[in-house]
Protein backbone atom coordinates (compact mmCIF):
# COMPACT_ATOMS: atom_id res chain seq x y z
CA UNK A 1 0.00 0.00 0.00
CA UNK A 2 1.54 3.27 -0.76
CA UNK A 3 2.70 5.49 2.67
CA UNK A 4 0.32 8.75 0.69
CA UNK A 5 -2.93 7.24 1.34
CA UNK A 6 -6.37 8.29 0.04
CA UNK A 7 -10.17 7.50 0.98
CA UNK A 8 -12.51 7.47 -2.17
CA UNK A 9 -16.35 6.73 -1.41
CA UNK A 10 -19.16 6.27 -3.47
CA UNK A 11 -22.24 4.53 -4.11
CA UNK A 12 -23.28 2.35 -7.04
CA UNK A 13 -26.40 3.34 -8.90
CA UNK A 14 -29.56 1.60 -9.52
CA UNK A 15 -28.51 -1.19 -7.02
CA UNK A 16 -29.93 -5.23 -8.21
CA UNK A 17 -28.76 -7.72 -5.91
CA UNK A 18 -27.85 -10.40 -8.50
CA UNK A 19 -26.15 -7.82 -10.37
CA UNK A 20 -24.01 -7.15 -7.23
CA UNK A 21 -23.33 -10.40 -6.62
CA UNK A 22 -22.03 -10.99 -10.12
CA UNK A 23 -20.06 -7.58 -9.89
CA UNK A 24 -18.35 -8.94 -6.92
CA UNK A 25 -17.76 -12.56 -7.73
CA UNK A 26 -17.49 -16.09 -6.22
CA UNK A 27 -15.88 -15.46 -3.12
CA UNK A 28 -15.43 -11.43 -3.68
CA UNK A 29 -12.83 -12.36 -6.21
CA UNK A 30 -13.34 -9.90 -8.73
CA UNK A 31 -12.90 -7.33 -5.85
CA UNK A 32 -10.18 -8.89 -4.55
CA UNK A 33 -7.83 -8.73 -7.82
CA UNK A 34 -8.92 -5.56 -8.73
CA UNK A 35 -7.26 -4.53 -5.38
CA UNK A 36 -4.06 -6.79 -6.22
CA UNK A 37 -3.53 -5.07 -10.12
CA UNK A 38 -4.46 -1.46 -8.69
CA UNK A 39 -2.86 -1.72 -5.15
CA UNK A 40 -5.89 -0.23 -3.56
CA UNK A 41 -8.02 -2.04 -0.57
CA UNK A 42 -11.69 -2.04 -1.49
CA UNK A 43 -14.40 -2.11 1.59
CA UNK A 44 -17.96 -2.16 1.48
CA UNK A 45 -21.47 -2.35 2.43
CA UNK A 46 -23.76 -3.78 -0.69
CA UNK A 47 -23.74 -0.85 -3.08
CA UNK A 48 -21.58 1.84 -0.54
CA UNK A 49 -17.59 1.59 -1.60
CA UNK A 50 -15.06 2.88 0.23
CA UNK A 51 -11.34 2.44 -1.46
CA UNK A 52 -8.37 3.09 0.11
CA UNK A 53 -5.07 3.92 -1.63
CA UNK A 54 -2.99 6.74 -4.16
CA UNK A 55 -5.55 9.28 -5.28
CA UNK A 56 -5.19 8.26 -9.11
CA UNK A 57 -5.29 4.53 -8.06
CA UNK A 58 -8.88 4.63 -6.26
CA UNK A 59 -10.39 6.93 -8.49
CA UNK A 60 -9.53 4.47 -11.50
CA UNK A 61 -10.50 1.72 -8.93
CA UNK A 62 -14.24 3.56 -8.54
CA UNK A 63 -14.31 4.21 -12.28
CA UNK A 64 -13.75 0.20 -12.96
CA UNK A 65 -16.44 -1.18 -10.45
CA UNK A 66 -18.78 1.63 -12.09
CA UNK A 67 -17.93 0.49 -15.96
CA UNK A 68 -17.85 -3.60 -14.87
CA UNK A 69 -21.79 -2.72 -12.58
CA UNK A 70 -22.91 -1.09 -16.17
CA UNK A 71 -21.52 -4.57 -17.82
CA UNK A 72 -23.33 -6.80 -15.48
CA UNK A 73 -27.05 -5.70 -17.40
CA UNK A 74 -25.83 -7.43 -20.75
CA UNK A 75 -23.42 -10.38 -19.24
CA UNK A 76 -21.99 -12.17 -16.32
CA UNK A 77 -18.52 -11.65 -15.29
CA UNK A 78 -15.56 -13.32 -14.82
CA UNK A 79 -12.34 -12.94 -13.80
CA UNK A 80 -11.24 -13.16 -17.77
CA UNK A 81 -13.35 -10.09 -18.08
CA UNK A 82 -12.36 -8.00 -15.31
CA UNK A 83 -8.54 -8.36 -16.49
CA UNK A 84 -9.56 -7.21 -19.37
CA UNK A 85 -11.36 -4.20 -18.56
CA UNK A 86 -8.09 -3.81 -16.39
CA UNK A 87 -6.04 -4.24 -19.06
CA UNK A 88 -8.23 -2.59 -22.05
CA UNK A 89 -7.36 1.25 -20.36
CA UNK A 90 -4.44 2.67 -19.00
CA UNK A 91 -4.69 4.38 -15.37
CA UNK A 92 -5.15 8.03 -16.55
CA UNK A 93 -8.32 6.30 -18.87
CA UNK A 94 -9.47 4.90 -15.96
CA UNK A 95 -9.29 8.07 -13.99
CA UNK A 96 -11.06 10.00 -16.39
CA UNK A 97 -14.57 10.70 -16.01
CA UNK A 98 -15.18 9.73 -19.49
CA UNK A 99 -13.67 6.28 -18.61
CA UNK A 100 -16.79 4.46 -21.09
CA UNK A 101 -15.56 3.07 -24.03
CA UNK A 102 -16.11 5.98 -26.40
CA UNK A 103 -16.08 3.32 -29.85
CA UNK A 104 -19.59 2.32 -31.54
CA UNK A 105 -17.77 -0.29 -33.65
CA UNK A 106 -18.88 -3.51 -33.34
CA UNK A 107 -18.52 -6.88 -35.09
CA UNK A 108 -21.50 -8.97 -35.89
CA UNK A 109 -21.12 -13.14 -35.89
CA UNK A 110 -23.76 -15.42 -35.19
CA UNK A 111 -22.37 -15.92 -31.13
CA UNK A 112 -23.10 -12.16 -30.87
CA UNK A 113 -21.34 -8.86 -31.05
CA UNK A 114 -17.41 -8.47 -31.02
CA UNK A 115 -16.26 -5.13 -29.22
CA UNK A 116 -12.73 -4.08 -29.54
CA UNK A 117 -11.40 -3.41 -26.19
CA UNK A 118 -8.91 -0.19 -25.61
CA UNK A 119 -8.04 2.45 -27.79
CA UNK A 120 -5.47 0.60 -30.07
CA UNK A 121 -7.98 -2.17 -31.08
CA UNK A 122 -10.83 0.03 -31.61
CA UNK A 123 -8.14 2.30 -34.29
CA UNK A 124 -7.20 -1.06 -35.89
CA UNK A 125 -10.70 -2.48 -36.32
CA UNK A 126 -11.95 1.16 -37.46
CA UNK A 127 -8.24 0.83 -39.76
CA UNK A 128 -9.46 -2.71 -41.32
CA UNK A 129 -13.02 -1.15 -42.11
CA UNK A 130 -11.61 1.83 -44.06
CA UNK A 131 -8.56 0.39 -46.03
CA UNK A 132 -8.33 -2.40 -48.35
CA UNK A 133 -4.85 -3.07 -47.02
CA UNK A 134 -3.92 -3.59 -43.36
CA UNK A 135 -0.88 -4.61 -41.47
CA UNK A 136 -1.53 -5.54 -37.27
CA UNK A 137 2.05 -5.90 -35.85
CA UNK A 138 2.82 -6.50 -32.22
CA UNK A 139 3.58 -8.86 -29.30
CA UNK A 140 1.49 -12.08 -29.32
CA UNK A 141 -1.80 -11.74 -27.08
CA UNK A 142 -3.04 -8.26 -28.11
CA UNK A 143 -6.31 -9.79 -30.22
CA UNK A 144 -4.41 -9.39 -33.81
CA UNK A 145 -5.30 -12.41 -35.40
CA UNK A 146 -8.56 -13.03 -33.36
CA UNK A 147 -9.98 -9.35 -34.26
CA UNK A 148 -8.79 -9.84 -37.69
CA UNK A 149 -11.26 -13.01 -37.71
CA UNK A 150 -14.23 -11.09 -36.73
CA UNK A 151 -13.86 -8.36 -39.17
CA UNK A 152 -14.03 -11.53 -42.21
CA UNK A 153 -16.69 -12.73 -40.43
CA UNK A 154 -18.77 -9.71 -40.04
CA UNK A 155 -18.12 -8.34 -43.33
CA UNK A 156 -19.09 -11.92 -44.45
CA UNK A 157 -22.23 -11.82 -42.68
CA UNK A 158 -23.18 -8.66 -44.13
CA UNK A 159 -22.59 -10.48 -47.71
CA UNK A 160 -19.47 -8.03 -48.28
CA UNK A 161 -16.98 -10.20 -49.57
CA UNK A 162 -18.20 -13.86 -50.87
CA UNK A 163 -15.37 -15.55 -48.95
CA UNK A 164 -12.74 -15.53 -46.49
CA UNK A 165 -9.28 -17.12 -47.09
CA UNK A 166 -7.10 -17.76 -43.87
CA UNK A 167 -3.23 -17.74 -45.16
CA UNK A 168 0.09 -19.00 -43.19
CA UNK A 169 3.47 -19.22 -43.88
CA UNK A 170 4.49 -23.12 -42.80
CA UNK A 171 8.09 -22.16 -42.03
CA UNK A 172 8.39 -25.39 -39.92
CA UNK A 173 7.51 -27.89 -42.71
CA UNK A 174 9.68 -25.46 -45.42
CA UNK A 175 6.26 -25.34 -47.63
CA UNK A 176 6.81 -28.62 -48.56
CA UNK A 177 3.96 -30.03 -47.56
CA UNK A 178 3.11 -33.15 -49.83
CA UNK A 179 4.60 -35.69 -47.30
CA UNK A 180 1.73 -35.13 -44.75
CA UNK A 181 -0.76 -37.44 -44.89
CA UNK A 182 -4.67 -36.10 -46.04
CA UNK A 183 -5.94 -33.07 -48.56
CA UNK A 184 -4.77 -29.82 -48.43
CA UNK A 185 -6.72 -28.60 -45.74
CA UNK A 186 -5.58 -31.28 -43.20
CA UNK A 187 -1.94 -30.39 -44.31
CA UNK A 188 -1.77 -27.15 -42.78
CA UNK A 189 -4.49 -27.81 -40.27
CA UNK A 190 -2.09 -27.29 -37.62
CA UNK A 191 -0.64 -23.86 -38.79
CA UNK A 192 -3.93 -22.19 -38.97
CA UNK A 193 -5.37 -23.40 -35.58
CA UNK A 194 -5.25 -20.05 -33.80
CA UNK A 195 -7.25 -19.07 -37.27
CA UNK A 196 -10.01 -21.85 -37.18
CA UNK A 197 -10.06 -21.58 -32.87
CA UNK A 198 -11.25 -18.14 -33.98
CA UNK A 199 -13.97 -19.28 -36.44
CA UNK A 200 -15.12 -21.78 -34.45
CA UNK A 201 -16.24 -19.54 -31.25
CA UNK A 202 -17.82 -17.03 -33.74
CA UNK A 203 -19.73 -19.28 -36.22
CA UNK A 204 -19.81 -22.48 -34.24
CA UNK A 205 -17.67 -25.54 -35.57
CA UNK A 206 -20.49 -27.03 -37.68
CA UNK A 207 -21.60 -23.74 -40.01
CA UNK A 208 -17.49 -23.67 -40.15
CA UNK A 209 -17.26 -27.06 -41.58
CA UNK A 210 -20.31 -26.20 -43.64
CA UNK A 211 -18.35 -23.27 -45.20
CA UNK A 212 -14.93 -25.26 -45.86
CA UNK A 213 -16.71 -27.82 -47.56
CA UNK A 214 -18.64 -24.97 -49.94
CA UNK A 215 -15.21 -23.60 -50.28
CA UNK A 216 -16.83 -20.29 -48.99
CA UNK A 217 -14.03 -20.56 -46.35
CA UNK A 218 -10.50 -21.96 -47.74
CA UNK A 219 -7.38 -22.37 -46.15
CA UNK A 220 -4.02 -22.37 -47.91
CA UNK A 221 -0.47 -22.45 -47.55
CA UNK A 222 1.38 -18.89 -48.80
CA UNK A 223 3.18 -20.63 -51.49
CA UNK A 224 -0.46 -21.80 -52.95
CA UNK A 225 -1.17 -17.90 -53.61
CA UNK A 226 1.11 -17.67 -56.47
CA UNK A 227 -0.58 -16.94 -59.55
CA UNK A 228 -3.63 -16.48 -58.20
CA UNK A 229 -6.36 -13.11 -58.52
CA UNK A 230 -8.37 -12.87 -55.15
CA UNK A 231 -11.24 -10.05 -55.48
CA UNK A 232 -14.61 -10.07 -53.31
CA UNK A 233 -12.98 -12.15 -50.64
CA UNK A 234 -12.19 -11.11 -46.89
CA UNK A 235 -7.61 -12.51 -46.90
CA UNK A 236 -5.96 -12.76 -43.77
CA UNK A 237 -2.35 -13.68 -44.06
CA UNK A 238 -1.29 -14.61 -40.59
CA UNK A 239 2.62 -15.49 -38.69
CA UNK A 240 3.49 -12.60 -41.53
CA UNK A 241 7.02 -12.49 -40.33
CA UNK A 242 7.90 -15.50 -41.62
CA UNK A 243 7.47 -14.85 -45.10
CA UNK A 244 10.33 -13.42 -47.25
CA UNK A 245 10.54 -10.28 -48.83
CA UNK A 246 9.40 -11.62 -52.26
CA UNK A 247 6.52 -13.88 -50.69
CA UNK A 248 5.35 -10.76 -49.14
CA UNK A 249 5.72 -8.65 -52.72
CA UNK A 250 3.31 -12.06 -54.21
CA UNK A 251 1.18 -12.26 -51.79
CA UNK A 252 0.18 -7.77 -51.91
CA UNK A 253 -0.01 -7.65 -55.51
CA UNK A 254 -2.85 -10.97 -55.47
CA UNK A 255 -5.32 -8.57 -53.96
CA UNK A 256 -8.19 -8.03 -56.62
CA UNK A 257 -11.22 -5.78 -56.07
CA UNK A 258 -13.75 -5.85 -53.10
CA UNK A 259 -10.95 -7.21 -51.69
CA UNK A 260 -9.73 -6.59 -48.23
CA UNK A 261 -6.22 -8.16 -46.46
CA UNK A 262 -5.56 -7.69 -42.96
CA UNK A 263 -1.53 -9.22 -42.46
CA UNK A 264 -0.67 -9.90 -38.82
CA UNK A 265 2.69 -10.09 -37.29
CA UNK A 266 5.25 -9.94 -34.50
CA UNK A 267 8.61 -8.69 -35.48
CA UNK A 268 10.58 -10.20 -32.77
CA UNK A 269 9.68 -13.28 -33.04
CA UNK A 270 11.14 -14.44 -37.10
CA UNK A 271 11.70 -18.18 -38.11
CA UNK A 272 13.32 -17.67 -41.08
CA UNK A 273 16.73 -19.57 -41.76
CA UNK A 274 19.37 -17.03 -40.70
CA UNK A 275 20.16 -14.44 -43.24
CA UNK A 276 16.97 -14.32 -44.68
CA UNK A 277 15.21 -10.95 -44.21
CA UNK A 278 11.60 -10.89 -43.06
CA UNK A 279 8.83 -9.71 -45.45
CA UNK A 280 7.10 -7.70 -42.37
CA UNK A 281 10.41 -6.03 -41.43
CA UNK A 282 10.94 -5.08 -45.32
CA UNK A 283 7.13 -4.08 -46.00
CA UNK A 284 7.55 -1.33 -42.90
CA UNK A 285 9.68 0.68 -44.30
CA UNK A 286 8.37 0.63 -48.19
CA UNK A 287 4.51 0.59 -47.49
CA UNK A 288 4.43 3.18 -44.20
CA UNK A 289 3.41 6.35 -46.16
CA UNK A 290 1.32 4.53 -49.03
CA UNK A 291 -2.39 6.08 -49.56
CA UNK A 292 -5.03 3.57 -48.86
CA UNK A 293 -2.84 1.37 -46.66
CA UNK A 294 -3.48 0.82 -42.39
CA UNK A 295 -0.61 0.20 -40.18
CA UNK A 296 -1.83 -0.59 -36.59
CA UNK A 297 1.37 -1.00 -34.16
CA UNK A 298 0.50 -3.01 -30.70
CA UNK A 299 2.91 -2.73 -27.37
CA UNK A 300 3.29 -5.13 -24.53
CA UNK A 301 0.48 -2.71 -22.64
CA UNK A 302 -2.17 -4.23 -25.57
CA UNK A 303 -1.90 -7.59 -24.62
CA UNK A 304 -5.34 -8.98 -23.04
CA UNK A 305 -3.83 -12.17 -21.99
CA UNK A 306 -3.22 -13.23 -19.07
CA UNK A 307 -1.38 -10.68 -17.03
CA UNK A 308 2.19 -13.27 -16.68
CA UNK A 309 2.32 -12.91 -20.79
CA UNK A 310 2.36 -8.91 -21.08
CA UNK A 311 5.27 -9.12 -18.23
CA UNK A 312 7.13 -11.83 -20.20
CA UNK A 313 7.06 -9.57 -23.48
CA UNK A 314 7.95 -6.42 -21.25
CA UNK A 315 11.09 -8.94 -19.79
CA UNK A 316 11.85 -9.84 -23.53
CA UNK A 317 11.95 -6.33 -24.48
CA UNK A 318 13.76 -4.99 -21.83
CA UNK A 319 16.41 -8.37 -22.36
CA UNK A 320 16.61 -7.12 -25.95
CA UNK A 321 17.14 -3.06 -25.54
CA UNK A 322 19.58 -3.95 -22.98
CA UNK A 323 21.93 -6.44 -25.41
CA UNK A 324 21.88 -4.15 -28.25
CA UNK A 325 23.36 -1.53 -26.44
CA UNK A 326 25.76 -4.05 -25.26
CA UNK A 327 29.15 -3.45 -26.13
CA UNK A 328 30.68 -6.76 -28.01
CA UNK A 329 33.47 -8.27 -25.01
CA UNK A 330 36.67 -8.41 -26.88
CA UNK A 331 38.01 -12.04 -27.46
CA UNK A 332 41.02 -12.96 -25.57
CA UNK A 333 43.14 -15.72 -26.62
């Protein structure tokens, strides 16, 4: 607890018992790790708060329990949700009066509405709407690939684009692929899993299946995209910093009309044989200033994982910064 301390109290509107009970959780844990990721100590009395803690810390504290009571009218909560609404905002957010998520966009599936959560999702779903071509590049866990999924879904659903195709480079197997057993699908199943996980929780595995089989949905290697003209289809080319600079040049110039690509990534984390440059790295610094193209750049502070993974990337990027200032040791004989 810090030594400055503060008293916020307040009272929750429009008080429901069942609503308070989910607000709270089995057990008071929602409160209770709400208190451990703001360092505040929450007491109360039913709907009359009283935090205890830095003045910025309980006033984001009151502004969370007011935004996750507003939640508990549409959905029941759980402790995956409050880290997210933890995680969505940073502190000064939080503080702010206007702490409501300001964003009307929202993704329709058939398991219901898709919201994108904090101010860097909601700029690279609006991003993906308004440009044909869209790069998502960041740290693994900050809803890339998954809010890439329900942006070819909804625009599918509103009969947009006629199909989706999910795209991966298979590094691991070297695109050479015929020695797997099964069709082409089953080949790369396991490359694209994140991809169909995705599909799956938004369409429900059976209209998914449906959809493969009608080819409405298809799934191919990057190397199978050579050649090929894709207009009225919904692409998403995922693990893009694995291809090469000249996969990357094949796969942009496929895009055909009523066409949108969305190409996910995470520069530090390349599988390529040494020496080969990365297709994402190259793309940055040719595409950055080109009209009608969306870059969307995510930071460890996206991430909407669990909260171990966003201080594993922090570690990893502190390790890094700190190496390649480094001075090389001079080799003694």
């Amino acid at each position: 607890m810090n030594t400055s301390t503060d008293i916020q109290r307040f009272t929750l509107d429009s008080f429901e018992a069942a609503r308070f009970a989910n607000l709270c959780g089995q057990y008071d844990e929602h409160l209770r790790l709400i208190e451990q990721r703001l360092d505040i100590t929450i007491r109360n009395r039913g709907e009359q708060f009283e935090l205890l803690g830095s003045r910025e810390q309980t006033r984001a504290g009151e502004q969370l329990i007011r935004r996750l009571y507003r939640e508990t009218k549409h959905a029941d909560l759980t402790p995956d949700t409050v880290h997210l609404f933890l995680q969505e905002s940073s502190m000064q957010e939080l503080s702010s009066p206007s702490s409501a998520p300001t964003s009307s966009v929202a993704l329709r599936t058939r398991k219901g509405a898709i919201r994108p959560r904090g101010e860097n999702q909601q700029n690279y779903v609006k991003s993906i709407l308004e440009h044909d071509i869209n790069f998502g590049i960041g740290p693994a866990g900050t809803g890339k690939t998954y809010l890439a999924v329900a942006c070819a879904v909804d625009a599918l659903e509103r009969e947009l684009v006629q199909r989706i195709l999910l795209v991966r480079p298979a590094v691991e197997a070297g695109e050479k692929l015929g020695f797997l057993p099964g069709d082409l699908s089953q080949k790369i199943d396991p490359y694209l899993r994140p991809l169909y996980d995705a599909l799956f929780e938004m369409l429900g595995v059976e209209h998914v299946t449906r959809l493969i089989e009608k080819q409405v949905i298809e799934v191919a290697p990057l190397a199978y995209m050579r050649g090929r003209t894709l207009s009225n289809s919904f692409i998403i080319l995922d693990e893009s910093q694995n291809t090469t600079v000249e996969q990357m040049k094949m796969f942009l110039t496929r895009i055909g009309f009523g066409s949108t690509a969305v190409i996910t990534g995470d520069i530090t984390q390349v599988d390529l044989p040494r020496g080969t440059a990365s297709g994402l790295i190259d793309v940055i610094n040719i595409l950055d200033e080109v009209p009608g193209i969306g870059f969307t750049f995510f930071k460890s502070t996206d991430v909407v994982r669990h909260p171990l993974v966003q201080r594993i990337v922090e570690a990893y990027e502190s390790h890094n910064s700190a190496k390649s200032h480094t001075p090389a040791r001079e080799l003694r004989p």
